[in-house]
C-alpha atoms as a PDB file:
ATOM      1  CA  UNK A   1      81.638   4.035  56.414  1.00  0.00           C
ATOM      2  CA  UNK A   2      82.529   4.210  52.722  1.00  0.00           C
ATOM      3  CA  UNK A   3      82.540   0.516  51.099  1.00  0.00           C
ATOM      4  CA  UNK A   4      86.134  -0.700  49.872  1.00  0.00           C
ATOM      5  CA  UNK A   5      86.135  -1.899  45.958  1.00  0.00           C
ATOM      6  CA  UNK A   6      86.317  -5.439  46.607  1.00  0.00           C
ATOM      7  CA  UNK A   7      82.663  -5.624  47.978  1.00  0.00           C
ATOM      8  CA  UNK A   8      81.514  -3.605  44.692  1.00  0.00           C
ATOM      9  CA  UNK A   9      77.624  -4.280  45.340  1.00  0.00           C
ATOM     10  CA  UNK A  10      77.868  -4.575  40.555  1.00  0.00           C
ATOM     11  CA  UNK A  11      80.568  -7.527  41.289  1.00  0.00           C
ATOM     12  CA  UNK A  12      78.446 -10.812  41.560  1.00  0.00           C
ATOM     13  CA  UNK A  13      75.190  -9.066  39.803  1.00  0.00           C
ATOM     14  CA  UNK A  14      75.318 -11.065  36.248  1.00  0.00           C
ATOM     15  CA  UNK A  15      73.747  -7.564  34.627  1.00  0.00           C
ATOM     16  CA  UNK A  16      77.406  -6.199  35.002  1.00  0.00           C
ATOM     17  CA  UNK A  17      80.640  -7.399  33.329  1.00  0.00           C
ATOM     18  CA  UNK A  18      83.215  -7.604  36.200  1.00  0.00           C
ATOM     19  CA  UNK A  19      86.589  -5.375  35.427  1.00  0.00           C
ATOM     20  CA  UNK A  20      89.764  -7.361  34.701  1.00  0.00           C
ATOM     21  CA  UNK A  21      92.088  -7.537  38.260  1.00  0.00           C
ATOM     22  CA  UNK A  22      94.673  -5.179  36.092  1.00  0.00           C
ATOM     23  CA  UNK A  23      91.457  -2.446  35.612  1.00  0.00           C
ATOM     24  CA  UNK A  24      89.743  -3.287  39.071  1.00  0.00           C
ATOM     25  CA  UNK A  25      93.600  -1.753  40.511  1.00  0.00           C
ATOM     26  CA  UNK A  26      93.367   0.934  38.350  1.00  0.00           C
ATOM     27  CA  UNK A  27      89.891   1.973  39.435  1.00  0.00           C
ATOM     28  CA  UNK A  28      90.172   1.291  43.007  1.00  0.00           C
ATOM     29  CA  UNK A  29      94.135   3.445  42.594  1.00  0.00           C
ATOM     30  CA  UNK A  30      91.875   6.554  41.058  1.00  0.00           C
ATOM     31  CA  UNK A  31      88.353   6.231  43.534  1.00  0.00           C
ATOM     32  CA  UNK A  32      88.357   9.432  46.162  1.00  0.00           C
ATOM     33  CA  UNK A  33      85.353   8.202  48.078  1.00  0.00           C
ATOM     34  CA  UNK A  34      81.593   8.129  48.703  1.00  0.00           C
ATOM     35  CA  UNK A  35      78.841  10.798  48.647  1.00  0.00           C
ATOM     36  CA  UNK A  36      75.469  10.734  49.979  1.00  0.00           C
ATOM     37  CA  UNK A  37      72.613  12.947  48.314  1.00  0.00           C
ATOM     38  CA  UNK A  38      68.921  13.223  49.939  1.00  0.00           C
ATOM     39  CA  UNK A  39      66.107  12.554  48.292  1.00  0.00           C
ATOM     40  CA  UNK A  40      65.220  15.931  46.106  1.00  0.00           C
ATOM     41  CA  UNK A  41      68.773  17.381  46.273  1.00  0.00           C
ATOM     42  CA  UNK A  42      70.520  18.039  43.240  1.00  0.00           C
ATOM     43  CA  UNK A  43      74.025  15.803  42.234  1.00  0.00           C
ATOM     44  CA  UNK A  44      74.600  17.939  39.253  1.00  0.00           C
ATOM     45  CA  UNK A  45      73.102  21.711  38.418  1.00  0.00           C
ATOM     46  CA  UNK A  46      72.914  22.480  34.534  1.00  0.00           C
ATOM     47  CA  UNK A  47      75.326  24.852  33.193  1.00  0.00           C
ATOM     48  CA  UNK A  48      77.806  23.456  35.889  1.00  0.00           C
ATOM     49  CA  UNK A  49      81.503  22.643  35.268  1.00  0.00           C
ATOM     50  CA  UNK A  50      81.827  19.731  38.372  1.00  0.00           C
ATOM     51  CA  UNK A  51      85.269  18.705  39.550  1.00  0.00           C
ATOM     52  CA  UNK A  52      83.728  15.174  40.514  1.00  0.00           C
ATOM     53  CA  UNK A  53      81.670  12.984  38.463  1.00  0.00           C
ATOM     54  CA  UNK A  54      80.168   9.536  39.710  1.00  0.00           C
ATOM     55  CA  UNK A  55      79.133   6.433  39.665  1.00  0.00           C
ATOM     56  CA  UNK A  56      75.434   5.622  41.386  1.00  0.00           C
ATOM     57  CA  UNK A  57      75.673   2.905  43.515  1.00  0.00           C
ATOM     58  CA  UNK A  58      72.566   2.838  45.430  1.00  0.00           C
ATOM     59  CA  UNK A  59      68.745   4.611  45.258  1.00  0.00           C
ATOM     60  CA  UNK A  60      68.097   6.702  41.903  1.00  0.00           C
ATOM     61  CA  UNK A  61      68.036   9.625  40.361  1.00  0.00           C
ATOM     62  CA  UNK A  62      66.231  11.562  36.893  1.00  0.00           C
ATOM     63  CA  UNK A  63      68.466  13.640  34.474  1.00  0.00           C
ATOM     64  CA  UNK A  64      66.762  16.254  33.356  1.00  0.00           C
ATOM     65  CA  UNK A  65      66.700  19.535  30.781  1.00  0.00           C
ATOM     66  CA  UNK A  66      65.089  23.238  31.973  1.00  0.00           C
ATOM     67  CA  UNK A  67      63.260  25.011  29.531  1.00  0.00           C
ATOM     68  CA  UNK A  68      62.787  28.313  29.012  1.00  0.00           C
ATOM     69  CA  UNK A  69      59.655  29.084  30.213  1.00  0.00           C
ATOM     70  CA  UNK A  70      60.852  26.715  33.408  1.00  0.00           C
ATOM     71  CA  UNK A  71      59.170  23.661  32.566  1.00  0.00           C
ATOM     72  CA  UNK A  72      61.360  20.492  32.618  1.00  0.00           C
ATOM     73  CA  UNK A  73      62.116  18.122  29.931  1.00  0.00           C
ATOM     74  CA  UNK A  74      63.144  14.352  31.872  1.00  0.00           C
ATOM     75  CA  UNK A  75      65.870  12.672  29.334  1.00  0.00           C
ATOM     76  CA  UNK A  76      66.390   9.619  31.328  1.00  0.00           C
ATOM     77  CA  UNK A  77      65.709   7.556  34.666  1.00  0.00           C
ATOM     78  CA  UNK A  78      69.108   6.485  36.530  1.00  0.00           C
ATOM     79  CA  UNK A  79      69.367   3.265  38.307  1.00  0.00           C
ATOM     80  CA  UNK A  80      72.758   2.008  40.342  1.00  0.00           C
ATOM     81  CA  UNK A  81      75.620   1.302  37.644  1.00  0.00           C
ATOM     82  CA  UNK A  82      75.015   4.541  36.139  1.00  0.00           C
ATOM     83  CA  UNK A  83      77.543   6.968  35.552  1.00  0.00           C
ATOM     84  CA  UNK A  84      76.772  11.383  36.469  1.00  0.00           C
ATOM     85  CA  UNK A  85      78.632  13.866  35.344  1.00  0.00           C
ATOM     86  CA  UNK A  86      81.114  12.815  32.648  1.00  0.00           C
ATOM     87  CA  UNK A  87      79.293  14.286  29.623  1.00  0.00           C
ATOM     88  CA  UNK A  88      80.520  17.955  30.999  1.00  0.00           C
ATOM     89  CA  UNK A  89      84.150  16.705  31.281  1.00  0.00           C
ATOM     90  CA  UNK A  90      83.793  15.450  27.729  1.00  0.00           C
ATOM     91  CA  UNK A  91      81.835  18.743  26.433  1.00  0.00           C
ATOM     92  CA  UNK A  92      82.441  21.460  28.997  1.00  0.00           C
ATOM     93  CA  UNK A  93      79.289  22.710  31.049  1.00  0.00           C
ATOM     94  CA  UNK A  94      76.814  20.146  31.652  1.00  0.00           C
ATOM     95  CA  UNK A  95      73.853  20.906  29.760  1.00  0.00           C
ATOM     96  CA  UNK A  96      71.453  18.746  32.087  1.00  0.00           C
ATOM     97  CA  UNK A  97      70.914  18.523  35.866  1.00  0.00           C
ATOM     98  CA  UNK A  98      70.335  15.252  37.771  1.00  0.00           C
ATOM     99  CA  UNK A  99      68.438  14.763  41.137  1.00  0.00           C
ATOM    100  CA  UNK A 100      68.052  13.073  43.631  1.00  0.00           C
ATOM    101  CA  UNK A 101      64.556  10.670  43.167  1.00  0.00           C
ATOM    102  CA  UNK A 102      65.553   8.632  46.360  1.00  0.00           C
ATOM    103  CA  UNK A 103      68.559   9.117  49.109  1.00  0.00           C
ATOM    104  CA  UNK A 104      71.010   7.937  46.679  1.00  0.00           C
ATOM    105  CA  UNK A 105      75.083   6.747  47.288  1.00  0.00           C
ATOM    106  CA  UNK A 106      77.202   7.826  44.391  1.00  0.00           C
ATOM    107  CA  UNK A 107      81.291   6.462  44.391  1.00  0.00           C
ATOM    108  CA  UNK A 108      83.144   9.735  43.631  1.00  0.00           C
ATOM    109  CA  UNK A 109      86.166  10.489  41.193  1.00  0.00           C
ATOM    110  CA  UNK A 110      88.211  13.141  40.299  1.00  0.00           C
ATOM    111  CA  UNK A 111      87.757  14.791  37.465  1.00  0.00           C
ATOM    112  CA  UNK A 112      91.533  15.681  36.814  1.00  0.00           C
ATOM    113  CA  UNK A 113      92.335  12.057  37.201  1.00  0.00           C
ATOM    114  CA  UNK A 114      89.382  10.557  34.669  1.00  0.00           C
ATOM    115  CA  UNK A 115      92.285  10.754  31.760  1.00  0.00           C
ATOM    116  CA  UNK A 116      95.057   9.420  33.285  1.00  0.00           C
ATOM    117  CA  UNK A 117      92.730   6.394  34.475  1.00  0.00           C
ATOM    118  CA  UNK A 118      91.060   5.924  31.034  1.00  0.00           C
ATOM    119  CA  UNK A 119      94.425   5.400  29.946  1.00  0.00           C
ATOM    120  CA  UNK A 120      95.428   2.728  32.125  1.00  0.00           C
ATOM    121  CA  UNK A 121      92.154   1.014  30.633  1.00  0.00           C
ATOM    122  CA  UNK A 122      91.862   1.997  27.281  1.00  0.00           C
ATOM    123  CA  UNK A 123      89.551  -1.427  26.114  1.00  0.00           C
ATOM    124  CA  UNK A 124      87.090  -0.337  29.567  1.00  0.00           C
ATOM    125  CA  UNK A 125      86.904   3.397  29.098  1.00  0.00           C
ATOM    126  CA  UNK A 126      85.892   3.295  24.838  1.00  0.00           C
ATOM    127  CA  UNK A 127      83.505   0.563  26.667  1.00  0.00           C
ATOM    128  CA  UNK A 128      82.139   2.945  28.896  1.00  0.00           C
ATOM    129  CA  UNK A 129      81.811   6.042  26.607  1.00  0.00           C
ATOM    130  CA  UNK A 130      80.083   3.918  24.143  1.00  0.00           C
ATOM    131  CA  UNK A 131      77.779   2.719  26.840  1.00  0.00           C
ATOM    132  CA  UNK A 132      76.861   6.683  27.621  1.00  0.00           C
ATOM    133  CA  UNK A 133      76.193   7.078  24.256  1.00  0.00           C
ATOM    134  CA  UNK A 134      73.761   4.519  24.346  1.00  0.00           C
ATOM    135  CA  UNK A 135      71.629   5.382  27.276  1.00  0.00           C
ATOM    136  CA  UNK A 136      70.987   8.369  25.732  1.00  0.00           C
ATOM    137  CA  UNK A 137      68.541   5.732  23.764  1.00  0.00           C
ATOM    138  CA  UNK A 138      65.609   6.163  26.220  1.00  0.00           C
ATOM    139  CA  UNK A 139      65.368   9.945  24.358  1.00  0.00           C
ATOM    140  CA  UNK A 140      65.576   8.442  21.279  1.00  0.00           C
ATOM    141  CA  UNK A 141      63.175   6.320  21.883  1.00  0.00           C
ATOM    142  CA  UNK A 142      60.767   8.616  23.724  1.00  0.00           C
ATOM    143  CA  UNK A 143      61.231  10.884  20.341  1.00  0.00           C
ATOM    144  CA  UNK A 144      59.640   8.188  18.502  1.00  0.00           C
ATOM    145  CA  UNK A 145      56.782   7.216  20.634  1.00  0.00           C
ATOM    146  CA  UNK A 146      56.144  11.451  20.586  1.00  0.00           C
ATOM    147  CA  UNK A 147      56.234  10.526  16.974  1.00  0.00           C
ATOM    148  CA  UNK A 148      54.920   7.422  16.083  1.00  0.00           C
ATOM    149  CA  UNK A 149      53.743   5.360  18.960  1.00  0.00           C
ATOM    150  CA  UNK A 150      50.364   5.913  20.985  1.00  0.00           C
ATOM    151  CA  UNK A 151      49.930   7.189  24.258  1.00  0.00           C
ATOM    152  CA  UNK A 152      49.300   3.545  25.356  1.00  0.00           C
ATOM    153  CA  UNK A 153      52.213   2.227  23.627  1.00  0.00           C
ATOM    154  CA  UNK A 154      54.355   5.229  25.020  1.00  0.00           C
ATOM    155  CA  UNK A 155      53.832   4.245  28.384  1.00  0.00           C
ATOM    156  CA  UNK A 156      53.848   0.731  28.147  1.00  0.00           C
ATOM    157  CA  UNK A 157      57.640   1.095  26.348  1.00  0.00           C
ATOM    158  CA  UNK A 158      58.774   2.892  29.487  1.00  0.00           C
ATOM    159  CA  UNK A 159      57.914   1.095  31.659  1.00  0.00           C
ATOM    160  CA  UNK A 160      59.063  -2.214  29.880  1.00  0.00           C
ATOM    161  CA  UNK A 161      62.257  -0.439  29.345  1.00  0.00           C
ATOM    162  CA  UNK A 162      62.661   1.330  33.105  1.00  0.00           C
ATOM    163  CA  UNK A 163      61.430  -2.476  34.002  1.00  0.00           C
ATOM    164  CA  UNK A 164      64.401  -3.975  32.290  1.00  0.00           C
ATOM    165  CA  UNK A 165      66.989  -1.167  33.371  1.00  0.00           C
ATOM    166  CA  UNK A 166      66.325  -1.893  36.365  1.00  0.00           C
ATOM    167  CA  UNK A 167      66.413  -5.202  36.733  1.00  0.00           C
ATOM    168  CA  UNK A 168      69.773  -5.002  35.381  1.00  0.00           C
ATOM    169  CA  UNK A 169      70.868  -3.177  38.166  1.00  0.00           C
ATOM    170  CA  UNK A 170      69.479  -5.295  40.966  1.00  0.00           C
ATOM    171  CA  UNK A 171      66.144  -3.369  41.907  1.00  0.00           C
ATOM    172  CA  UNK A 172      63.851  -5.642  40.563  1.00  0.00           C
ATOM    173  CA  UNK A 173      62.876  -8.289  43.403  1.00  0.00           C
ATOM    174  CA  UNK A 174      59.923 -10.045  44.242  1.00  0.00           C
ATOM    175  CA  UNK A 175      58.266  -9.069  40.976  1.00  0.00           C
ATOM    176  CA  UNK A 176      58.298  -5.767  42.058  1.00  0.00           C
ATOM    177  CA  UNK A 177      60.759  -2.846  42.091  1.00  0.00           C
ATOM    178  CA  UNK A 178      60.838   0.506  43.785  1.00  0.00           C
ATOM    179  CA  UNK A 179      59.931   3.490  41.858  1.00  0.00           C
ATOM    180  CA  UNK A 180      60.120   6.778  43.494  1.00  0.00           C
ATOM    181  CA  UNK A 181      58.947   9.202  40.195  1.00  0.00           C
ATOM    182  CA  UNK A 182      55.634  11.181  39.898  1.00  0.00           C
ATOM    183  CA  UNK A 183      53.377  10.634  37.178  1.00  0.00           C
ATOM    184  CA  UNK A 184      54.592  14.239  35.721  1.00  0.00           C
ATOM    185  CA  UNK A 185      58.459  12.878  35.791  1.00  0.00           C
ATOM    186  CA  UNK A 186      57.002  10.195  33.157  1.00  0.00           C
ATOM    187  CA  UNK A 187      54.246  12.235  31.366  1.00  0.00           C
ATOM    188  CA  UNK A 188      57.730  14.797  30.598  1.00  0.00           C
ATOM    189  CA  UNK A 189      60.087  11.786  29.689  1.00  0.00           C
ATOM    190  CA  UNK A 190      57.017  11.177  26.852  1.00  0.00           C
ATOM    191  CA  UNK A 191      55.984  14.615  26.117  1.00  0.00           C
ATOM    192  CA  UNK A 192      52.447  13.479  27.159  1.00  0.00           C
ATOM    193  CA  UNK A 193      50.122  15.706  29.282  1.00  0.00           C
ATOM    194  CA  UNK A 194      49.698  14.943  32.480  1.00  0.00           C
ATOM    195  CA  UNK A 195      45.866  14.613  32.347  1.00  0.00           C
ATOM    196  CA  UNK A 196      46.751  12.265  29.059  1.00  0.00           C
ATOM    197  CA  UNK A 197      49.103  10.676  31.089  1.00  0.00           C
ATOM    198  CA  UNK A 198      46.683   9.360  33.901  1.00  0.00           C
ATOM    199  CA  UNK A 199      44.128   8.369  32.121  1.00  0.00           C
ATOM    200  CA  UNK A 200      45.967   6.019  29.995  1.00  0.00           C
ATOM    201  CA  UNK A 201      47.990   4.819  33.198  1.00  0.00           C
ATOM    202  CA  UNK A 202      43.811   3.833  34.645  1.00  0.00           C
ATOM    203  CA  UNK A 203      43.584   2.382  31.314  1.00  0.00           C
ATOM    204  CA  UNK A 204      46.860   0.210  31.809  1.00  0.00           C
ATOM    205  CA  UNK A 205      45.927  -0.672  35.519  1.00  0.00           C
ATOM    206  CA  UNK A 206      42.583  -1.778  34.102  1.00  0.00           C
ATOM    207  CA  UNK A 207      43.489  -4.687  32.034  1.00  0.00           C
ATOM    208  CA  UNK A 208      46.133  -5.575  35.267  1.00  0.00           C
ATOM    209  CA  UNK A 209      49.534  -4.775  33.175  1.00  0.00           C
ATOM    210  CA  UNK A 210      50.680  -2.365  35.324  1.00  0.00           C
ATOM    211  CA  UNK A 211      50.410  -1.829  39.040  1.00  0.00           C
ATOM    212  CA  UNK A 212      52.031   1.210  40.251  1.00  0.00           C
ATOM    213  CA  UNK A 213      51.239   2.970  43.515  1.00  0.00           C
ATOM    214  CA  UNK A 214      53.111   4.833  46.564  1.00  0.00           C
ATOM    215  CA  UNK A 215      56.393   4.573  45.033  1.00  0.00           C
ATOM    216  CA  UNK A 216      56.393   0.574  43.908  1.00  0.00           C
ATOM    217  CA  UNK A 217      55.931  -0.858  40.612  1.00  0.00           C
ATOM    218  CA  UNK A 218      54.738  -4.318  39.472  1.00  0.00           C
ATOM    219  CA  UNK A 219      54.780  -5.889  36.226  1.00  0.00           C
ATOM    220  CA  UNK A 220      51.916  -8.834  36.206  1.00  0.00           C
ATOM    221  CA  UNK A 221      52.476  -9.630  32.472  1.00  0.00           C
ATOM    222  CA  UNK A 222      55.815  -7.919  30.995  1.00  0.00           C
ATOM    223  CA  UNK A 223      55.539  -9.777  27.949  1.00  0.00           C
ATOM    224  CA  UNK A 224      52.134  -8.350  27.056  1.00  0.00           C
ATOM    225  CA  UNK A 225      53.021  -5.124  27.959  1.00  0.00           C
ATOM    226  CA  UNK A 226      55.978  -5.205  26.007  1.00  0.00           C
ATOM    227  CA  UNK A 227      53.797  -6.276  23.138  1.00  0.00           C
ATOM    228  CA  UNK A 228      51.356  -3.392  23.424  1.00  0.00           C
ATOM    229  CA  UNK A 229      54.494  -1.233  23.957  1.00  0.00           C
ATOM    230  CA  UNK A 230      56.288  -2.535  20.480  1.00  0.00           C
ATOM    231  CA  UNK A 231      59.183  -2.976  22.652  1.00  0.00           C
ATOM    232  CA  UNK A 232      61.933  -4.115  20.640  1.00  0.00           C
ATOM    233  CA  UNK A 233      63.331  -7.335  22.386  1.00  0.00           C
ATOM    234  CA  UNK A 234      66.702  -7.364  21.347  1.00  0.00           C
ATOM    235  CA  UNK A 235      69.404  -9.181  24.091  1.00  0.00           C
ATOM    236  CA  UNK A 236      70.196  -7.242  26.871  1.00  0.00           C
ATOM    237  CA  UNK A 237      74.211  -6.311  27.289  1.00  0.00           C
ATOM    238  CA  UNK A 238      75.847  -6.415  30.062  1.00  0.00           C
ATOM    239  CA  UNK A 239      76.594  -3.598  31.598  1.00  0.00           C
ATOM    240  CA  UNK A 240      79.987  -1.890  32.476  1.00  0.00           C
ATOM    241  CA  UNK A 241      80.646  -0.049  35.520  1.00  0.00           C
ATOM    242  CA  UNK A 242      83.406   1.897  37.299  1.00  0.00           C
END
């Protein structure tokens, strides 16, 4: 049974900033439902021109680009509090796909409706929008550790940054959090090899900063990873949601 709006699962995590009453009503007038994706399936196929677009509520997903030659580029992990599918209502066709990493719940809206309820919350929606933007920042940053940082920094920035994310949205607990991605979905996010990739994960596990396996990752010193990682530890925003 689909949850109502007033047991958002964002509403009493501090990572979010809670809607006003007035914007909550407006959200909650414009919400069609829920949608449950397996693990693997897509949520949205590149080049399509969706009539829904979402917010992830639970599990999570990888947005990602298909080359020519078939290969995959991964432009960002997606954690609960994420929103799918508004950049082709913006643009036109989506020019990425996201899938399914875990069995995921997404809360659905209409696409002909997302104007009409931006309107009704003009200070949330530029908000939003400018939050999009932004997570388009792990590419940015995976541009520069292509660039500039080492393949042991690279990896130690995402996962300080997928650590923090995530955390944000509720996953981390116990000083672990669940994980579902191959070590190809990261060694693409980097534009490392994957025979690159491992050996500098054994590298990582070796001096006990990062302890990944079957799906679960665990941090034992974030701090020095970030510091390998030349993770810039700015304060974390809180996050809007619809």
């Amino acid at each position: 049974m689909a949850r109502k709006c007033d047991i958002c699962p964002f509403a009493e995590n501090p990572g979010f900033q809670a809607p006003s009453k007035e914007d909550c009503a407006v959200v909650k007038m414009h919400r069609v439902g829920e949608l449950q994706v397996e693990a693997g399936r897509p949520i949205l196929e590149e080049g399509s021109d969706p009539q829904q677009f979402f917010t992830l509520l639970e599990g999570q997903a990888l947005r990602y680009h298909t080359l020519e030659d078939g290969r995959r580029q991964v432009l960002n992990f997606l954690f609960p509090g994420d929103l799918i599918g508004l950049e082709p209502i913006m643009l036109g066709a989506s020019s990425h796909a996201v899938e399914a990493l875990s069995p995921v719940t997404l809360c659905v809206f209409d696409r002909a409706q997302v104007w009409k309820m931006f309107s009704q919350m003009p200070e949330r929606a530029f908000m939003l929008t400018w939050q999009v933007a932004r997570e388009e920042h792990f590419l940015g940053e995976a541009l520069i550790s292509v660039g500039q940082r080492s393949a042991r920094e690279s990896l130690a920035w995402a996962f300080v940054s997928v650590w923090d994310r995530a955390g944000q949205s509720g996953l981390v607990k116990g000083g672990q959090m669940p994980f579902p991605v191959r070590q190809q979905d990261l060694a693409d996010a980097l534009g490392l090899s994957l025979v690159h990739t491992n050996k500098t994960l054994s590298r990582l596990r070796a001096e006990n900063l990062v302890k990944w396996r079957d799906g679960v990752l665990r941090l034992p010193d974030r701090d020095a990873l970030a510091r390998v990682g030349l993770v810039d530890e700015t304060v974390i925003r809180k996050r809007i949601y619809l």
